[in-house]
PDB file of N, CA and C in Angstrom:
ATOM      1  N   UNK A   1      77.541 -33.731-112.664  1.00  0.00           N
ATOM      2  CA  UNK A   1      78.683 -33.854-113.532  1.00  0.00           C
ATOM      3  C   UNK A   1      78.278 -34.469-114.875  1.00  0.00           C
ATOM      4  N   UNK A   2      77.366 -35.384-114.605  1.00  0.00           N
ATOM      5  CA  UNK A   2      77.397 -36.097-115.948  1.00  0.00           C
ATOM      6  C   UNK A   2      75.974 -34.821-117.370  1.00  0.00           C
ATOM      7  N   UNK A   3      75.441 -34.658-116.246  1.00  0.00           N
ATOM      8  CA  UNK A   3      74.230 -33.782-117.136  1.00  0.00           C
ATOM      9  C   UNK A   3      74.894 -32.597-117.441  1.00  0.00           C
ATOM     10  N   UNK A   4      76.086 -32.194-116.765  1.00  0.00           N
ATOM     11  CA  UNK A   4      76.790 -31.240-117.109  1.00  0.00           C
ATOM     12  C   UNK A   4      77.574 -31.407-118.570  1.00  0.00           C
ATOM     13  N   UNK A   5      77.428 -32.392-118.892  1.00  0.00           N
ATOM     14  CA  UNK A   5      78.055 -33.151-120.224  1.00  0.00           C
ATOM     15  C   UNK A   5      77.457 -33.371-121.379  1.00  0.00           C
ATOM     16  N   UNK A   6      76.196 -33.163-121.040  1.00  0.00           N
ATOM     17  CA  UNK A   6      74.732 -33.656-121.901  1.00  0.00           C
ATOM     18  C   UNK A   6      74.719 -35.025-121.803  1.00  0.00           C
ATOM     19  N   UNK A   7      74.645 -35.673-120.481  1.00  0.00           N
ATOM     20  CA  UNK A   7      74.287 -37.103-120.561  1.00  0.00           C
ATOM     21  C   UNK A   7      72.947 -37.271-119.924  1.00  0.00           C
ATOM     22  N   UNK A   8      72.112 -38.139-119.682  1.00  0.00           N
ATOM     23  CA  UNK A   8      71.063 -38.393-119.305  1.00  0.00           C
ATOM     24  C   UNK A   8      71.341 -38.800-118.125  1.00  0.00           C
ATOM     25  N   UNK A   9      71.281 -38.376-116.356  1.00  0.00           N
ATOM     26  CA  UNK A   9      71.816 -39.400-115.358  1.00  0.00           C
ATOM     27  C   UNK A   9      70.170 -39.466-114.465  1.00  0.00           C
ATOM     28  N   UNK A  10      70.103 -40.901-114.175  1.00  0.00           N
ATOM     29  CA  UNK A  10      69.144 -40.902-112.839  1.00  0.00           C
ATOM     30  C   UNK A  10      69.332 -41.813-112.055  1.00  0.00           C
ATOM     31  N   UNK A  11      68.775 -41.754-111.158  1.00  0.00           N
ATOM     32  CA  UNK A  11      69.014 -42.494-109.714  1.00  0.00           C
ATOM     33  C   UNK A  11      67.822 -44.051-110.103  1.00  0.00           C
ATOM     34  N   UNK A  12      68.247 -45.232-110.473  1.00  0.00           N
ATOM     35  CA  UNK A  12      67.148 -46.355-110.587  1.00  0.00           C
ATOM     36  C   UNK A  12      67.124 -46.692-109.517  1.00  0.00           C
ATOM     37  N   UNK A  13      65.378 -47.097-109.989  1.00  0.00           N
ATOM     38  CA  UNK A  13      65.104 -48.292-108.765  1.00  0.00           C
ATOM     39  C   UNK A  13      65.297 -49.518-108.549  1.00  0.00           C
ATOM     40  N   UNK A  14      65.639 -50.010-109.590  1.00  0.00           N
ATOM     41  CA  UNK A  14      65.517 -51.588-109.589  1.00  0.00           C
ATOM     42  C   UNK A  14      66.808 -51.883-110.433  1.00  0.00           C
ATOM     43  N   UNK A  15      67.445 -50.890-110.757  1.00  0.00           N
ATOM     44  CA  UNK A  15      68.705 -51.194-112.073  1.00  0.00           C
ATOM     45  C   UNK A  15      69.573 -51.896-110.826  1.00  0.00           C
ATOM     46  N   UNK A  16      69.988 -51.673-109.586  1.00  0.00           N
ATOM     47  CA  UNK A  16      70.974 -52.408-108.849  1.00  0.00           C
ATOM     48  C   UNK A  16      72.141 -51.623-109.169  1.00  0.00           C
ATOM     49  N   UNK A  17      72.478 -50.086-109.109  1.00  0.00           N
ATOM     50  CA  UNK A  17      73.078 -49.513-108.878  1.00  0.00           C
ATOM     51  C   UNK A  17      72.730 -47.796-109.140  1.00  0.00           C
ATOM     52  N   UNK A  18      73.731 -46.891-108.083  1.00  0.00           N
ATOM     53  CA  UNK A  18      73.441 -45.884-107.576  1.00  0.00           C
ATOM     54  C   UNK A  18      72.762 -45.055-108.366  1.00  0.00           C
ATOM     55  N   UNK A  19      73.852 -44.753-109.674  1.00  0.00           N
ATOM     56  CA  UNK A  19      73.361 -44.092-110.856  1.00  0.00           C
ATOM     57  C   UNK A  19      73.493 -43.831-112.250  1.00  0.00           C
ATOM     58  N   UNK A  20      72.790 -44.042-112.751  1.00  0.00           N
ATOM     59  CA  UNK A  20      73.105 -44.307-113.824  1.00  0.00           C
ATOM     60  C   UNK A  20      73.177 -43.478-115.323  1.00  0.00           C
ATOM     61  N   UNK A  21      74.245 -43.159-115.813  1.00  0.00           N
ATOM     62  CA  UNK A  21      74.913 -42.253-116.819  1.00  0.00           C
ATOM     63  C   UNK A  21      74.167 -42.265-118.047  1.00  0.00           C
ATOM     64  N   UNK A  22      73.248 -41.796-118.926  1.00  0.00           N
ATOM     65  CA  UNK A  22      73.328 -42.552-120.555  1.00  0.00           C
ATOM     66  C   UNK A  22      73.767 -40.765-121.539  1.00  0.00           C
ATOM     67  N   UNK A  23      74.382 -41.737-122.545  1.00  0.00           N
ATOM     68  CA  UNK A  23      74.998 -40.499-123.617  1.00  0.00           C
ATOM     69  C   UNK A  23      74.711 -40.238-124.407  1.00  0.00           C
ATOM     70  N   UNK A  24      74.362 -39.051-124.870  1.00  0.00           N
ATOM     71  CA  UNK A  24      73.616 -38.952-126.299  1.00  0.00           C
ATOM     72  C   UNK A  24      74.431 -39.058-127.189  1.00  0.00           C
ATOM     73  N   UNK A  25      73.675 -39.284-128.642  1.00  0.00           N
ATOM     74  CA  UNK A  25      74.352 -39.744-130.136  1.00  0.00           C
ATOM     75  C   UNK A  25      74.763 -38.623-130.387  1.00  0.00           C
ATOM     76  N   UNK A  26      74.483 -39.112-132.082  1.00  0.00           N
ATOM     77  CA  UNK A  26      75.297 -37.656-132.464  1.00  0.00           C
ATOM     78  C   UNK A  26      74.374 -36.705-133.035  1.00  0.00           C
ATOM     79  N   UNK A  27      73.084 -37.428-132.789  1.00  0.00           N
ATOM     80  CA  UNK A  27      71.469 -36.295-133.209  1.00  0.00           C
ATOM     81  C   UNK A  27      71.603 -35.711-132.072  1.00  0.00           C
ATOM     82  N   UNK A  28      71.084 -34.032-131.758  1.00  0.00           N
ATOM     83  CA  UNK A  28      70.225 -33.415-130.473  1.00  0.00           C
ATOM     84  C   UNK A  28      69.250 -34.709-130.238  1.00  0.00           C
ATOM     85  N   UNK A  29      68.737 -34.797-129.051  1.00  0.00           N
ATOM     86  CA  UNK A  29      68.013 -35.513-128.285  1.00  0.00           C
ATOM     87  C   UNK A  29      67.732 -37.203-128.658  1.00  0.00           C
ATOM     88  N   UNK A  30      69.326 -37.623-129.097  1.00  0.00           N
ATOM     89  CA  UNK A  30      69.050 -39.041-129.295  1.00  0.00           C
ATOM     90  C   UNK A  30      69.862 -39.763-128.751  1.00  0.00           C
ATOM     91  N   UNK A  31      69.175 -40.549-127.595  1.00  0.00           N
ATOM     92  CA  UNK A  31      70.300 -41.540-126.605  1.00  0.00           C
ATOM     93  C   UNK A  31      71.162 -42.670-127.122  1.00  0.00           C
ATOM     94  N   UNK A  32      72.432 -42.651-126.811  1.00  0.00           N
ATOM     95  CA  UNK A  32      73.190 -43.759-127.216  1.00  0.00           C
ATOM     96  C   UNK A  32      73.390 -45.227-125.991  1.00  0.00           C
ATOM     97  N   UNK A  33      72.661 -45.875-126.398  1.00  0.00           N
ATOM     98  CA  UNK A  33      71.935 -46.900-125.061  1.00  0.00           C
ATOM     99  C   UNK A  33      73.549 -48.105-125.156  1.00  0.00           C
ATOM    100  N   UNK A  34      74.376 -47.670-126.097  1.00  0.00           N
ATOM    101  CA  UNK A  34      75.938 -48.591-125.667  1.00  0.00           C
ATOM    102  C   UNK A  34      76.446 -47.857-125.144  1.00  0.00           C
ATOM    103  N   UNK A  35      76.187 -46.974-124.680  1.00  0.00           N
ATOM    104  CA  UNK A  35      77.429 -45.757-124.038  1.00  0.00           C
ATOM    105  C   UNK A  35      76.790 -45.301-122.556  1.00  0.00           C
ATOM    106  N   UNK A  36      76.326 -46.771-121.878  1.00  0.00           N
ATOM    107  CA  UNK A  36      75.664 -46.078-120.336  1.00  0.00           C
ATOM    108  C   UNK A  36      76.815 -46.623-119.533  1.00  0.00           C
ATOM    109  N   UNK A  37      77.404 -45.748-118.833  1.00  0.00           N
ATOM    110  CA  UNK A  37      77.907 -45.430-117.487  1.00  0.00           C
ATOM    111  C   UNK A  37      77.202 -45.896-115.957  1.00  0.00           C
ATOM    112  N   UNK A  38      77.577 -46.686-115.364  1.00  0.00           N
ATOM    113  CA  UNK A  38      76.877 -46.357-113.976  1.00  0.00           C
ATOM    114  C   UNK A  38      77.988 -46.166-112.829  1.00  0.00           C
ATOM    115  N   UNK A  39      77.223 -45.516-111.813  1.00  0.00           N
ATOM    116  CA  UNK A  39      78.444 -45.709-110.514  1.00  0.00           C
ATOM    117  C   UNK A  39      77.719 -46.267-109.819  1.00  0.00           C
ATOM    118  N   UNK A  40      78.713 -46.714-108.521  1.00  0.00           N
ATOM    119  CA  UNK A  40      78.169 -47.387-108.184  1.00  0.00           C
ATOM    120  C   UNK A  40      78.969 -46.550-105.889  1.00  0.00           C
ATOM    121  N   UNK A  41      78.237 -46.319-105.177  1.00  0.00           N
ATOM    122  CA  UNK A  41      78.379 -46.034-103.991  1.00  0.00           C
ATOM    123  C   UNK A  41      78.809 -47.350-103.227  1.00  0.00           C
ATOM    124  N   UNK A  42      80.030 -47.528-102.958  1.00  0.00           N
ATOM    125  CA  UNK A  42      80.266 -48.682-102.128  1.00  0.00           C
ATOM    126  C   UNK A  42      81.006 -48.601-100.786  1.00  0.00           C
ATOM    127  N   UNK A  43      80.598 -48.250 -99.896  1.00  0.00           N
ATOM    128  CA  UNK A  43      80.657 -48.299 -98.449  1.00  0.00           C
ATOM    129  C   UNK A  43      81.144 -49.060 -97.680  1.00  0.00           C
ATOM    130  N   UNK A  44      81.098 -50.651 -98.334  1.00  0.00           N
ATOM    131  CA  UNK A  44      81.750 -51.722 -97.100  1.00  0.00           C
ATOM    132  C   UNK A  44      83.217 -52.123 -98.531  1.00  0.00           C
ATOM    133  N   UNK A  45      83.901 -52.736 -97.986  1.00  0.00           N
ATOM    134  CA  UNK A  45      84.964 -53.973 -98.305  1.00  0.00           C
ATOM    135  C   UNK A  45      84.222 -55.371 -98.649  1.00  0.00           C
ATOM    136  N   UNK A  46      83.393 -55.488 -98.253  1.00  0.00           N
ATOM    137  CA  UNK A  46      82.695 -57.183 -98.747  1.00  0.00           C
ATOM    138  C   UNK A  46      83.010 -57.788-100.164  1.00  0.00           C
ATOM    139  N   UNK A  47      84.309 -58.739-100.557  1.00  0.00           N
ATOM    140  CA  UNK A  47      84.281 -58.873-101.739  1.00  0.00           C
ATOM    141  C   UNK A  47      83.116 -59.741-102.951  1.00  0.00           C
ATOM    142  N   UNK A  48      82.189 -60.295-102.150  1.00  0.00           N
ATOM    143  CA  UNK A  48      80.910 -60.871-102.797  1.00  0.00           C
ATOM    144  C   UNK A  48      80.383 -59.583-103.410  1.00  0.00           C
ATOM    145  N   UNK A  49      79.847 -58.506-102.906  1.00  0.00           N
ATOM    146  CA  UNK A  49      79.024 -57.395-103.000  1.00  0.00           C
ATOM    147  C   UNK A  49      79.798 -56.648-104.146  1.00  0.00           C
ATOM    148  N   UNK A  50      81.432 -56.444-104.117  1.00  0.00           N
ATOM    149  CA  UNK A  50      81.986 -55.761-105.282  1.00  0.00           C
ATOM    150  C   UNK A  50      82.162 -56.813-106.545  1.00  0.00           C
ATOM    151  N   UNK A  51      82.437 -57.913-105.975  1.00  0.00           N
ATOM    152  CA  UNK A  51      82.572 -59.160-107.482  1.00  0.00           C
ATOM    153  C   UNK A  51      81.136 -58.476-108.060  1.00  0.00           C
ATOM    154  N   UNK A  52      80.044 -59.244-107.491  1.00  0.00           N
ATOM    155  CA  UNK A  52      78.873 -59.374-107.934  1.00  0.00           C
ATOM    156  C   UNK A  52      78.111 -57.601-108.704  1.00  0.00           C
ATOM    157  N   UNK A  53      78.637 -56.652-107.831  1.00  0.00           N
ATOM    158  CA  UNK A  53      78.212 -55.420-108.788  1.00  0.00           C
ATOM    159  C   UNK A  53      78.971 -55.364-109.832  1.00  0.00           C
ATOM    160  N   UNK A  54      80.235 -56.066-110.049  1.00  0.00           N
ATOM    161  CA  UNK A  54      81.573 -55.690-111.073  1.00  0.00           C
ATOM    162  C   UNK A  54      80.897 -56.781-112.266  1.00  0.00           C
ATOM    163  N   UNK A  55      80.427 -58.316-111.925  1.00  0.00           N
ATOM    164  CA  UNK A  55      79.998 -58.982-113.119  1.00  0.00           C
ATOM    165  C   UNK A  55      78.809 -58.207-113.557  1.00  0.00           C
ATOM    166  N   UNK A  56      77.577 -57.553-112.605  1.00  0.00           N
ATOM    167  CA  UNK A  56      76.088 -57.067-113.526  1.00  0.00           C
ATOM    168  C   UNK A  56      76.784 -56.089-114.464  1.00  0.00           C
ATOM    169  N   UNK A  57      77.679 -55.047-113.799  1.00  0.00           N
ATOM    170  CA  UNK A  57      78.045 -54.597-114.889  1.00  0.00           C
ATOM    171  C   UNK A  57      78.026 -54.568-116.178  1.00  0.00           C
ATOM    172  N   UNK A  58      79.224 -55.868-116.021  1.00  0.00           N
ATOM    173  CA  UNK A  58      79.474 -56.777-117.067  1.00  0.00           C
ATOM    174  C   UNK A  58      78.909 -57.358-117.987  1.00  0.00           C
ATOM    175  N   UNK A  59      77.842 -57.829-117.399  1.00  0.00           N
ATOM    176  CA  UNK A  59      76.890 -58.821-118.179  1.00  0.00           C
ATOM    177  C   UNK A  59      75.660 -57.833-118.885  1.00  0.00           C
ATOM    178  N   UNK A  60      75.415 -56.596-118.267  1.00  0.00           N
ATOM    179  CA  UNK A  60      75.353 -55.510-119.311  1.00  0.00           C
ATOM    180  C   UNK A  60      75.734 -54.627-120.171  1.00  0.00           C
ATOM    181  N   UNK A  61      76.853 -54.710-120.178  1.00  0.00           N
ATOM    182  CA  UNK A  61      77.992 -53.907-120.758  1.00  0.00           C
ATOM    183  C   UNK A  61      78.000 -52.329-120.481  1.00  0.00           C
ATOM    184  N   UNK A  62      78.162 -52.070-119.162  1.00  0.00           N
ATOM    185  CA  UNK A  62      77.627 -50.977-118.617  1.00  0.00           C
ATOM    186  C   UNK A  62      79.417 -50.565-118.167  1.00  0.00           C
ATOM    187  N   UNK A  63      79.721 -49.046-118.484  1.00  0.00           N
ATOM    188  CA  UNK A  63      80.902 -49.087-118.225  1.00  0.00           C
ATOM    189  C   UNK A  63      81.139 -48.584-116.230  1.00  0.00           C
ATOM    190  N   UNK A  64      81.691 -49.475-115.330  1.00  0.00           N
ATOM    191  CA  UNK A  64      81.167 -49.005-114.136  1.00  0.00           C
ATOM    192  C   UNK A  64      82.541 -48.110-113.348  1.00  0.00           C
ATOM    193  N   UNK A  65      82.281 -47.085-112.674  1.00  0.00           N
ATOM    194  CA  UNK A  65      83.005 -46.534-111.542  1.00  0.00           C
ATOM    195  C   UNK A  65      82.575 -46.973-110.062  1.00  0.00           C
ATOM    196  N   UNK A  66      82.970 -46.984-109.318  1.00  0.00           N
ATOM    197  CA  UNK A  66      83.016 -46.915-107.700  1.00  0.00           C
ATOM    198  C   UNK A  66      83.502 -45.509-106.985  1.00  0.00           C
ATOM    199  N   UNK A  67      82.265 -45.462-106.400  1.00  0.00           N
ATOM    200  CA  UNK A  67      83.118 -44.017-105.350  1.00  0.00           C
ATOM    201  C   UNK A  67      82.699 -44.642-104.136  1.00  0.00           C
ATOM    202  N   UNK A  68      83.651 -44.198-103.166  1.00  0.00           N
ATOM    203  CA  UNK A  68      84.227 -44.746-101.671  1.00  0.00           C
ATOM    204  C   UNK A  68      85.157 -43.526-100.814  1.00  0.00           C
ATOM    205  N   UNK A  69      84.753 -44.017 -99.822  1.00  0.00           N
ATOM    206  CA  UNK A  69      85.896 -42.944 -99.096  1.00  0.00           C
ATOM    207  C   UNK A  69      86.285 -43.648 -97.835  1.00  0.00           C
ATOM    208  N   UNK A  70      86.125 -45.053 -97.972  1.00  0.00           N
ATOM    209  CA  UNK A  70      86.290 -45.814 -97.250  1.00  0.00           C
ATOM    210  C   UNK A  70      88.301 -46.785 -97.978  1.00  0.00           C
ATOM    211  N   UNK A  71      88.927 -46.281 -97.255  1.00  0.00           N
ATOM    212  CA  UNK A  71      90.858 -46.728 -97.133  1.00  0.00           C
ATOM    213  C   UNK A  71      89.924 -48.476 -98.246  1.00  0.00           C
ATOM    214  N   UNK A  72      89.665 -48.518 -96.979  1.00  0.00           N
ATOM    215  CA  UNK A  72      89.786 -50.522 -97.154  1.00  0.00           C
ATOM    216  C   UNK A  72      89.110 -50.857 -98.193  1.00  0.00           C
ATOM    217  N   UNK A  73      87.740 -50.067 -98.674  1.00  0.00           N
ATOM    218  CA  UNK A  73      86.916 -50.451 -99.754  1.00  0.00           C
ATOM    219  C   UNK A  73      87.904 -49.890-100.831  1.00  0.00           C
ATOM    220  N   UNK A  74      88.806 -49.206-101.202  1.00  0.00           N
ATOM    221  CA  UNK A  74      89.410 -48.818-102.246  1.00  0.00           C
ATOM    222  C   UNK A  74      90.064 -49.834-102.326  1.00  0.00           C
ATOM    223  N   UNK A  75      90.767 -49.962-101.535  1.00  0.00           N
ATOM    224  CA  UNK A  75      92.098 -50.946-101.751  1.00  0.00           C
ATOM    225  C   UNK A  75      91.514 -52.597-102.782  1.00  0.00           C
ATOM    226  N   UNK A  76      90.188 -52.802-102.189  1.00  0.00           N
ATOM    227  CA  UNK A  76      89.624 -54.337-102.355  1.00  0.00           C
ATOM    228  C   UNK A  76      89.424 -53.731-103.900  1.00  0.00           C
ATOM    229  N   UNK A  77      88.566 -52.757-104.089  1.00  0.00           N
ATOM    230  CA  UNK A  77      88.629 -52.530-105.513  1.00  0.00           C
ATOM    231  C   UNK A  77      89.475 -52.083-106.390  1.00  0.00           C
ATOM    232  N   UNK A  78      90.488 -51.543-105.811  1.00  0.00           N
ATOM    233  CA  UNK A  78      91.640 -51.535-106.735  1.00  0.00           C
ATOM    234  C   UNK A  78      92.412 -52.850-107.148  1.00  0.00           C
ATOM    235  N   UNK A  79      92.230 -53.648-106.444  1.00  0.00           N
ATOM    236  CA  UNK A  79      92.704 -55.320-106.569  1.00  0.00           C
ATOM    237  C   UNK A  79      91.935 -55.922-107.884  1.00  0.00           C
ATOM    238  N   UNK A  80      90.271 -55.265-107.934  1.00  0.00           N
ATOM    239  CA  UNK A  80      89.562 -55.826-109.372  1.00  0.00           C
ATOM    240  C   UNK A  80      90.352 -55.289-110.489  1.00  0.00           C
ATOM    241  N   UNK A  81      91.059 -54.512-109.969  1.00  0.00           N
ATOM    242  CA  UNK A  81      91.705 -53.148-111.087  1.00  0.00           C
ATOM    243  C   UNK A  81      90.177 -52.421-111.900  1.00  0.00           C
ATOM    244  N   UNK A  82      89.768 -52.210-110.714  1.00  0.00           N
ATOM    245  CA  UNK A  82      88.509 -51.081-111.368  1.00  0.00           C
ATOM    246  C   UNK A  82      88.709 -49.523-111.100  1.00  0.00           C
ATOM    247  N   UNK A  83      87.957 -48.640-111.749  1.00  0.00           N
ATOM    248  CA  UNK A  83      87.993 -47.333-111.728  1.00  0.00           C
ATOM    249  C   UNK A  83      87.816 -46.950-109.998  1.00  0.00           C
ATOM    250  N   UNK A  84      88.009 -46.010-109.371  1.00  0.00           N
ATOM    251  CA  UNK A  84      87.491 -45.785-108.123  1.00  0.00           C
ATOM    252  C   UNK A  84      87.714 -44.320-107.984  1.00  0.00           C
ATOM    253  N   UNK A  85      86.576 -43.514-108.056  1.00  0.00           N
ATOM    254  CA  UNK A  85      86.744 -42.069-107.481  1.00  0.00           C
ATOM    255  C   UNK A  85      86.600 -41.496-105.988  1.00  0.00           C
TER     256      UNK A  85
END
């Protein structure tokens, strides 16, 4: 979806989340490194695990989604009032 957009997406190793979005400027082939996206795969309800992915976010200024298909994990993150697909 996102490369379908012309964004840059890959799976990190060490970034601490699933995957990560970046957008190009307004040159052909020039990344806009304020405009990264990540999602993030969240599977349990644990609210330590969603605080704590919701501040790295944060503290990078990374704009974040959650996808779940888990009832209970939505609900906890809809309480952050975060995105959830």
């Amino acid at each position: 979806m996102e490369q379908d957009k012309g964004n840059f997406a890959s799976v990190p190793g060490d970034e601490g989340f699933d995957v990560i979005s970046v957008g190009t400027g307004r040159r052909k082939g020039a990344w806009n490194q304020s405009k990264v996206h990540v999602y993030e795969v969240q599977t349990t309800s644990i609210r330590s695990e969603i605080g704590n992915c919701i501040l790295r976010a944060k503290n990078r200024k990374h704009e974040l989604t959650f996808i779940t298909n888990s009832a209970k994990a939505n609900k906890e993150m809809e309480n952050y009032g975060r995105r959830v697909v």
